[in-house]
C-alpha atoms as a PDB file:
ATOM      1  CA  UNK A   1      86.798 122.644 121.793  1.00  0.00           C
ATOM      2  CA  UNK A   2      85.419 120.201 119.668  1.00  0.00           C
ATOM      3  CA  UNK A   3      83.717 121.320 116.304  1.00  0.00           C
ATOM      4  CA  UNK A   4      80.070 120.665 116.241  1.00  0.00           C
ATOM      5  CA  UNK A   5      78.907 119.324 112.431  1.00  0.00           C
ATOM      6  CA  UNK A   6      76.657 117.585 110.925  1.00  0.00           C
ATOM      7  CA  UNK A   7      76.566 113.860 109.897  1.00  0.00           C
ATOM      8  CA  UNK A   8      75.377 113.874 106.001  1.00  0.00           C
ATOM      9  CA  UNK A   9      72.983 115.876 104.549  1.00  0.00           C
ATOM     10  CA  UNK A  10      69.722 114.222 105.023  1.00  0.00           C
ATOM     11  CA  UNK A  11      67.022 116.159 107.194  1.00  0.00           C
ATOM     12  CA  UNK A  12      67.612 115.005 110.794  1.00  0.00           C
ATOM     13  CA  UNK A  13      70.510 113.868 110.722  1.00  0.00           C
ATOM     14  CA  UNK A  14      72.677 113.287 114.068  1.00  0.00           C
ATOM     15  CA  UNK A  15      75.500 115.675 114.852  1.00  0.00           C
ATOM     16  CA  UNK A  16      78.599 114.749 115.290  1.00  0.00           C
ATOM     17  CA  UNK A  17      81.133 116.292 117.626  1.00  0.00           C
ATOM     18  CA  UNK A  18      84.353 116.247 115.686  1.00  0.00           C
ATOM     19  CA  UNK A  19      87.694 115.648 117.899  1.00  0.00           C
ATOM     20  CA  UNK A  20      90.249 118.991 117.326  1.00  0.00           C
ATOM     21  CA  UNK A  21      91.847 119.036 114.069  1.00  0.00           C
ATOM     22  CA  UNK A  22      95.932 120.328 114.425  1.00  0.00           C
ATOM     23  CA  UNK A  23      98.819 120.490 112.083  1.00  0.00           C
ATOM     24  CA  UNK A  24     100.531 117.482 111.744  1.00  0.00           C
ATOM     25  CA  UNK A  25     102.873 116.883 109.415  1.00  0.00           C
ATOM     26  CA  UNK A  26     104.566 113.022 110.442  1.00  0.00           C
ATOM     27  CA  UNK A  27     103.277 109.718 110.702  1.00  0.00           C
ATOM     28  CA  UNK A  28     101.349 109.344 114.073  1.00  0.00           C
ATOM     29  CA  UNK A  29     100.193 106.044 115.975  1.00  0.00           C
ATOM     30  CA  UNK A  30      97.507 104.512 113.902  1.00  0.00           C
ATOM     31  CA  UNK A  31      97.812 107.237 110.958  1.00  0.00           C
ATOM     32  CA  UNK A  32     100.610 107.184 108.385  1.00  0.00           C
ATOM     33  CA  UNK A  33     101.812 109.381 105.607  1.00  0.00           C
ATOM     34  CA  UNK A  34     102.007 108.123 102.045  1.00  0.00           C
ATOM     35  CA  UNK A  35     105.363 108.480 100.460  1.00  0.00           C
ATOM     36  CA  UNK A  36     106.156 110.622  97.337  1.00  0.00           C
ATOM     37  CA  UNK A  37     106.989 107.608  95.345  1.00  0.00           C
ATOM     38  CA  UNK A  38     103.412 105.932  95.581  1.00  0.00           C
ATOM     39  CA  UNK A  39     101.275 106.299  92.738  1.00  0.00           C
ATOM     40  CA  UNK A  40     100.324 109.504  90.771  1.00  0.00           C
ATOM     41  CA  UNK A  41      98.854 112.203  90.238  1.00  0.00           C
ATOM     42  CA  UNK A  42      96.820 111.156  87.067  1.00  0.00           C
ATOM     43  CA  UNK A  43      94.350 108.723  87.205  1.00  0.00           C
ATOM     44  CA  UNK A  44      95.444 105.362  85.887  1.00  0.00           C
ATOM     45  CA  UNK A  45      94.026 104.406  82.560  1.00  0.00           C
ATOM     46  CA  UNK A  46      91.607 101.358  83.760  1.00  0.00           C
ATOM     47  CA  UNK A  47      90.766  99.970  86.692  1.00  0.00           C
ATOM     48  CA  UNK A  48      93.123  97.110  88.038  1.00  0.00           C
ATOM     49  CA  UNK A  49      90.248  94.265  87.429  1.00  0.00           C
ATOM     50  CA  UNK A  50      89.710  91.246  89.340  1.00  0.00           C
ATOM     51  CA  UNK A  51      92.451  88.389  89.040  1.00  0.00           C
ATOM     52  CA  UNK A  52      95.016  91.355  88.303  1.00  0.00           C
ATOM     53  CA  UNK A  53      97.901  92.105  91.018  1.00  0.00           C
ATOM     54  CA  UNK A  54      96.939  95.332  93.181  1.00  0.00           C
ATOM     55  CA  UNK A  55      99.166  98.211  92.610  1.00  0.00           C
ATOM     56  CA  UNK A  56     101.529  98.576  95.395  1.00  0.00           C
ATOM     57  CA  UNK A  57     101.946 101.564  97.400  1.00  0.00           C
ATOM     58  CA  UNK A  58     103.835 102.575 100.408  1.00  0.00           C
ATOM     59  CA  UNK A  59     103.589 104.802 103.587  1.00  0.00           C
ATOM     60  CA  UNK A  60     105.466 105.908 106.405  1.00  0.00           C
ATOM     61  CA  UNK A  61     104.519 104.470 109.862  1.00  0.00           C
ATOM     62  CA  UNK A  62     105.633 105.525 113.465  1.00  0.00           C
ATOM     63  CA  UNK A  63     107.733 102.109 113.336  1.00  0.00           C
ATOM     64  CA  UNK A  64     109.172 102.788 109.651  1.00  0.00           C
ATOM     65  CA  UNK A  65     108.257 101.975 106.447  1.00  0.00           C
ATOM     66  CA  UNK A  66     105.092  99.607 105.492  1.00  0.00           C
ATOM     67  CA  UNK A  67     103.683  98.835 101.959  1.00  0.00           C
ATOM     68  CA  UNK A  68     100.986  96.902 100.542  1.00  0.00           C
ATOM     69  CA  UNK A  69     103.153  94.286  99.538  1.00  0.00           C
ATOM     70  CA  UNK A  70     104.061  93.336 102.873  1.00  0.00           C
ATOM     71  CA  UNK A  71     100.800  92.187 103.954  1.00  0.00           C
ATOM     72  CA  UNK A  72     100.879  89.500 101.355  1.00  0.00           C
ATOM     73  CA  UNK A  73      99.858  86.384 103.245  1.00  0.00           C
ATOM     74  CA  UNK A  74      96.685  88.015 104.427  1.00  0.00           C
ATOM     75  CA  UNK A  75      93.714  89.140 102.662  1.00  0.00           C
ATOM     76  CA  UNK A  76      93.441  92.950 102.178  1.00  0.00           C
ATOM     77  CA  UNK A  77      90.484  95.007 102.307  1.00  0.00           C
ATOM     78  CA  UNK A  78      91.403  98.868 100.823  1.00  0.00           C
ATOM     79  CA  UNK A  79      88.878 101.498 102.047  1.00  0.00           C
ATOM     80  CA  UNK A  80      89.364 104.533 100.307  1.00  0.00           C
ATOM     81  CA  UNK A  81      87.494 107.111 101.841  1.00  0.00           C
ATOM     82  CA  UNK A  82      86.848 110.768 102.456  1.00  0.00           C
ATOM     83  CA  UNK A  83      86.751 112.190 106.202  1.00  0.00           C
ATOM     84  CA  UNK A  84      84.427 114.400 105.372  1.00  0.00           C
ATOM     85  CA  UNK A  85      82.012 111.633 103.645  1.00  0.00           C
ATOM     86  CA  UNK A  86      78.690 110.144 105.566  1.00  0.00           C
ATOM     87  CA  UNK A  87      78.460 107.062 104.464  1.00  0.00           C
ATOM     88  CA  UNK A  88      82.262 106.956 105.061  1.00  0.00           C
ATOM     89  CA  UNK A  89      81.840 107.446 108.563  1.00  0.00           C
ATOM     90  CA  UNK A  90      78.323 105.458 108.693  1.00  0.00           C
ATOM     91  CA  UNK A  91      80.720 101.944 107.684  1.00  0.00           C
ATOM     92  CA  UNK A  92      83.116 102.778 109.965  1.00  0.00           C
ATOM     93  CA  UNK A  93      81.167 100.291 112.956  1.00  0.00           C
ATOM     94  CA  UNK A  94      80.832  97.731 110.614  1.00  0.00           C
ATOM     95  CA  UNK A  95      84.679  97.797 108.984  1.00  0.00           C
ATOM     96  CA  UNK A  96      85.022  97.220 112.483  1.00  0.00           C
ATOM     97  CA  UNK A  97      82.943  94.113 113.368  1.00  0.00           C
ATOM     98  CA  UNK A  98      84.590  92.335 109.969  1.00  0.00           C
ATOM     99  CA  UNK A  99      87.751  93.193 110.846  1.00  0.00           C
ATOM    100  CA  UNK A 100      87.020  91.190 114.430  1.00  0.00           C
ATOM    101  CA  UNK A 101      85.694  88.354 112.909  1.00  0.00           C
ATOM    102  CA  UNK A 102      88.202  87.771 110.122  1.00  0.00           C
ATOM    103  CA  UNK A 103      91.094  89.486 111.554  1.00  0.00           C
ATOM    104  CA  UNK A 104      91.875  86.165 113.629  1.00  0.00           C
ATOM    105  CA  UNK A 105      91.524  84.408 110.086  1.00  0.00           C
ATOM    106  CA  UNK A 106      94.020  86.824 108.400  1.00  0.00           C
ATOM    107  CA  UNK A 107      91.654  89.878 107.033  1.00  0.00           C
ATOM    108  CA  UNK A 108      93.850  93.387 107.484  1.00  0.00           C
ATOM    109  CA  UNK A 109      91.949  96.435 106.535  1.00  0.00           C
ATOM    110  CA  UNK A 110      94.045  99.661 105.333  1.00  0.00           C
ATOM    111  CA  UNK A 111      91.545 102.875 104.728  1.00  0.00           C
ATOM    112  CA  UNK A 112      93.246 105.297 102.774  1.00  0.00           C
ATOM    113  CA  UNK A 113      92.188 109.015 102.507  1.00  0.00           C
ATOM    114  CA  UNK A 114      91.110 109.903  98.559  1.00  0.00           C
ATOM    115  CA  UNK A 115      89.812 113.639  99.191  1.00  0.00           C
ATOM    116  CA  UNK A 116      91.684 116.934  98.312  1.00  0.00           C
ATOM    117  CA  UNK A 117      89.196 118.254 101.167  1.00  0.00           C
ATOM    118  CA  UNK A 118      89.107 118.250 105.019  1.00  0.00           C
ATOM    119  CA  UNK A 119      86.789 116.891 107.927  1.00  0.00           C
ATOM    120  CA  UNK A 120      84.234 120.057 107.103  1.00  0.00           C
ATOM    121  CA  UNK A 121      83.798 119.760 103.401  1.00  0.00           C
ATOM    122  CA  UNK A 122      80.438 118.727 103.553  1.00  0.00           C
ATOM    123  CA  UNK A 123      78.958 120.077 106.541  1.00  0.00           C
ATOM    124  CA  UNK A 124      80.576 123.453 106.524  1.00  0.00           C
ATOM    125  CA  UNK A 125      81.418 123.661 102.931  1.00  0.00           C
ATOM    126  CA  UNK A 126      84.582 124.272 103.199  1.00  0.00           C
ATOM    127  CA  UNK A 127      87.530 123.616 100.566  1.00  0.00           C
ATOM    128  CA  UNK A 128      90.098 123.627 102.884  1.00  0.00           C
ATOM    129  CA  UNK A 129      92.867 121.023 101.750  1.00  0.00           C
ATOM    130  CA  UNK A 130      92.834 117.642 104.082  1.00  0.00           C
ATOM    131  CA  UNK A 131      95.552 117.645 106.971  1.00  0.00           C
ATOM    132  CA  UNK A 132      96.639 114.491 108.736  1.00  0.00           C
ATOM    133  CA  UNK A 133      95.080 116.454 112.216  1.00  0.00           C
ATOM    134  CA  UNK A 134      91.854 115.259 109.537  1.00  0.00           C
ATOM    135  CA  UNK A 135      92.270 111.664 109.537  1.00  0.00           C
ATOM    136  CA  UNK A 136      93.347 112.046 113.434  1.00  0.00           C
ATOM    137  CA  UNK A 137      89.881 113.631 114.075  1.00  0.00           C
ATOM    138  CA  UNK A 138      88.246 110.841 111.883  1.00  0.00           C
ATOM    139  CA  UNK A 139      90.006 108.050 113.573  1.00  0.00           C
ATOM    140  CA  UNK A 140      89.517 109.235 117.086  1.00  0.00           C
ATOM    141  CA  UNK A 141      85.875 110.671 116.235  1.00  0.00           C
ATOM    142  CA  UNK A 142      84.567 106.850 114.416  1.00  0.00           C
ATOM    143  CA  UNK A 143      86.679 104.860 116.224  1.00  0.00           C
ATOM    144  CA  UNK A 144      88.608 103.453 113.568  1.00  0.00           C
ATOM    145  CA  UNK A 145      90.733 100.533 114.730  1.00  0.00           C
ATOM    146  CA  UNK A 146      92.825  99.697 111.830  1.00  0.00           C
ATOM    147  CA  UNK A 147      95.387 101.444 110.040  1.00  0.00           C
ATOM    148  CA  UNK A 148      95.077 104.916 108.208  1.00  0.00           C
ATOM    149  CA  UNK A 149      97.333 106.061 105.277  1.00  0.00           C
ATOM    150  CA  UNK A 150      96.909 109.969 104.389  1.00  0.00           C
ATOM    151  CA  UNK A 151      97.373 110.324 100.749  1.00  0.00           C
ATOM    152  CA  UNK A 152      97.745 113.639 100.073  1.00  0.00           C
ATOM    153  CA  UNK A 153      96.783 114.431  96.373  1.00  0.00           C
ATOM    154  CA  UNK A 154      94.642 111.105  95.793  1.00  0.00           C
ATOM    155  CA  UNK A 155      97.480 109.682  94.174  1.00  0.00           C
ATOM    156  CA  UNK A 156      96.966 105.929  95.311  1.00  0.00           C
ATOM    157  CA  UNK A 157      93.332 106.612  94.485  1.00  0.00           C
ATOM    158  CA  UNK A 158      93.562 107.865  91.706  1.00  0.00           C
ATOM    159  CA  UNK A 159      96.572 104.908  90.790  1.00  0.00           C
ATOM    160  CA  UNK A 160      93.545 102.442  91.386  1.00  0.00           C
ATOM    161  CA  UNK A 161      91.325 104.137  88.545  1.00  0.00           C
ATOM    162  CA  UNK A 162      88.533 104.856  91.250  1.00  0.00           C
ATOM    163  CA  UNK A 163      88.579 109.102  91.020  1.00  0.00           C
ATOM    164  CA  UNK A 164      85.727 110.055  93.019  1.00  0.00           C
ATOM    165  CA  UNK A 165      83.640 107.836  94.535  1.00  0.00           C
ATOM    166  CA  UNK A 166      83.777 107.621  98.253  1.00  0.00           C
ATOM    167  CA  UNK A 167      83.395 104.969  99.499  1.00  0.00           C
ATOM    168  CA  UNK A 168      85.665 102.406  97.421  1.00  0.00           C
ATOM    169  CA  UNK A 169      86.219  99.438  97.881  1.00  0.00           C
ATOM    170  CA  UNK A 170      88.733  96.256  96.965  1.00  0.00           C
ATOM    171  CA  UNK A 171      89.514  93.190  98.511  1.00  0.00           C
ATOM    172  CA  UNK A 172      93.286  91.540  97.890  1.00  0.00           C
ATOM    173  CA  UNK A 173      94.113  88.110  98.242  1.00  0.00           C
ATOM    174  CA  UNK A 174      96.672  86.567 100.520  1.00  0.00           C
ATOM    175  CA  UNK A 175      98.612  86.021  97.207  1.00  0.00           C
ATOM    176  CA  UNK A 176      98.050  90.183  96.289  1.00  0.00           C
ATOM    177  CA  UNK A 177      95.553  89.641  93.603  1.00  0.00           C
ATOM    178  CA  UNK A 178      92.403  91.742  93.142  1.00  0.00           C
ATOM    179  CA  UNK A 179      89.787  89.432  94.177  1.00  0.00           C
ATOM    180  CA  UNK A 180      86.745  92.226  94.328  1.00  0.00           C
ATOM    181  CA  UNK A 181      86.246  96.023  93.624  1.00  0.00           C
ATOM    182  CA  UNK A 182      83.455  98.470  93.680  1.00  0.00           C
ATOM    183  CA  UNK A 183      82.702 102.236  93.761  1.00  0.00           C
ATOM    184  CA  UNK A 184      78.907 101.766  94.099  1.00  0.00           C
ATOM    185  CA  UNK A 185      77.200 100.987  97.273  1.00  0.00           C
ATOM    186  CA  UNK A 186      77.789  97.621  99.141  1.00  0.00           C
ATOM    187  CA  UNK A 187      76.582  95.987 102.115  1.00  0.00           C
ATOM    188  CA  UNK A 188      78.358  94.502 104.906  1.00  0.00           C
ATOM    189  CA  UNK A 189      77.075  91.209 103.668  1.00  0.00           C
ATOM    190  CA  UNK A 190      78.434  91.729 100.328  1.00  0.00           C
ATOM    191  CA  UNK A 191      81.837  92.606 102.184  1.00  0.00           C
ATOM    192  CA  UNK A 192      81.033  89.665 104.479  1.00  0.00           C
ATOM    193  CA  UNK A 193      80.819  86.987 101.612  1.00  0.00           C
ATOM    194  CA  UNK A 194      83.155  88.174  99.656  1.00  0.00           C
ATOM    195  CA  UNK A 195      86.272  88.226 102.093  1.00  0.00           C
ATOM    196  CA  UNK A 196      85.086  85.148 103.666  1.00  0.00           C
ATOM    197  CA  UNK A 197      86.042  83.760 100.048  1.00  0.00           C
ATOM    198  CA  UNK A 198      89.250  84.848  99.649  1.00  0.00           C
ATOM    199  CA  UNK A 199      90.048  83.335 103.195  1.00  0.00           C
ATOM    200  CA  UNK A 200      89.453  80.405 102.060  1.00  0.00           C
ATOM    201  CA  UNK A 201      90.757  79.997  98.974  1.00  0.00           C
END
């Protein structure tokens, strides 16, 4: 049965009806599995700043091994996120819309989990260490429709100097060169202009 939480912590808020979360421990369809050799566990010592080459990191698909680098050729939006996060899960319908109407331009969006905590941190306050049956519950819950990458530890976060602020945010260019970053809010129109400029550079 489902478990019943709450979205964020604001008075009212909706509830949200959280798909099973299971032990998984291997790559499933939609969700892969960072691999050891990606990043580390101590936060790099500045933030990779805009005209600089994004870090590469790699995962472990259902269909083999992927990595940043090979989406070169398309422009890149990283979403590092938190399952447990609300305005995580309140961007996840508009990731969505941007990714169908740039996607046919060449826009890929890669989320990539940067929490040491599961699904219930917030609502239930629970410190219980993130699972890939978490970012299965997130996808299915939010109906994510791009590509997941569990990273276990926040290395790859932590690689990109962010740390802790959910959500995060940088855009790559077809070439794999930071073109924008940010750890403070942003609006889909920000997001909006700002990959529809690296499409057409």
């Amino acid at each position: 049965v489902p478990t019943t939480a709450t979205a964020g912590t604001a008075s009212g808020a909706p509830t949200i009806a959280f798909a099973p979360v299971t032990n998984v421990n291997h790559p499933v369809a939609g969700v892969g599995i960072l691999t050891p050799t990606s990043g580390s566990a101590k936060t790099a010592p500045s933030t990779p700043q805009v005209g600089q080459p994004a870090p590469n990191f790699s995962w472990q698909t259902t269909k083999g091994p992927a990595d940043l680098k090979g989406l070169r050729g398309h422009v890149v939006l990283l979403d590092f996120f938190a399952p447990w996060c609300d305005a995580c899960q309140g961007e996840e319908t508009w990731l969505t819309a941007l990714l169908q109407a740039y996607g046919p331009s060449g826009l890929d969006i890669v989320g990539v989990s940067s929490s040491p905590y599961g699904i219930h941190y917030e609502t239930q306050g629970s410190e219980a260490p993130i699972t890939m049956g978490d970012l299965i519950s997130y996808r299915t819950t939010f109906h994510v429709t791009y590509p997941l990458v569990f990273d276990r530890g926040s290395r790859v976060f932590n690689l990109y100097g962010r740390g802790s602020s959910y959500p995060s945010y940088y855009l790559i260019d077809a070439k794999g060169i930071v073109r924008f970053g940010t750890t403070s809010a942003v609006t889909e129109t920000t997001l909006s202009q700002q990959i529809q400029a690296a499409i057409s550079e």
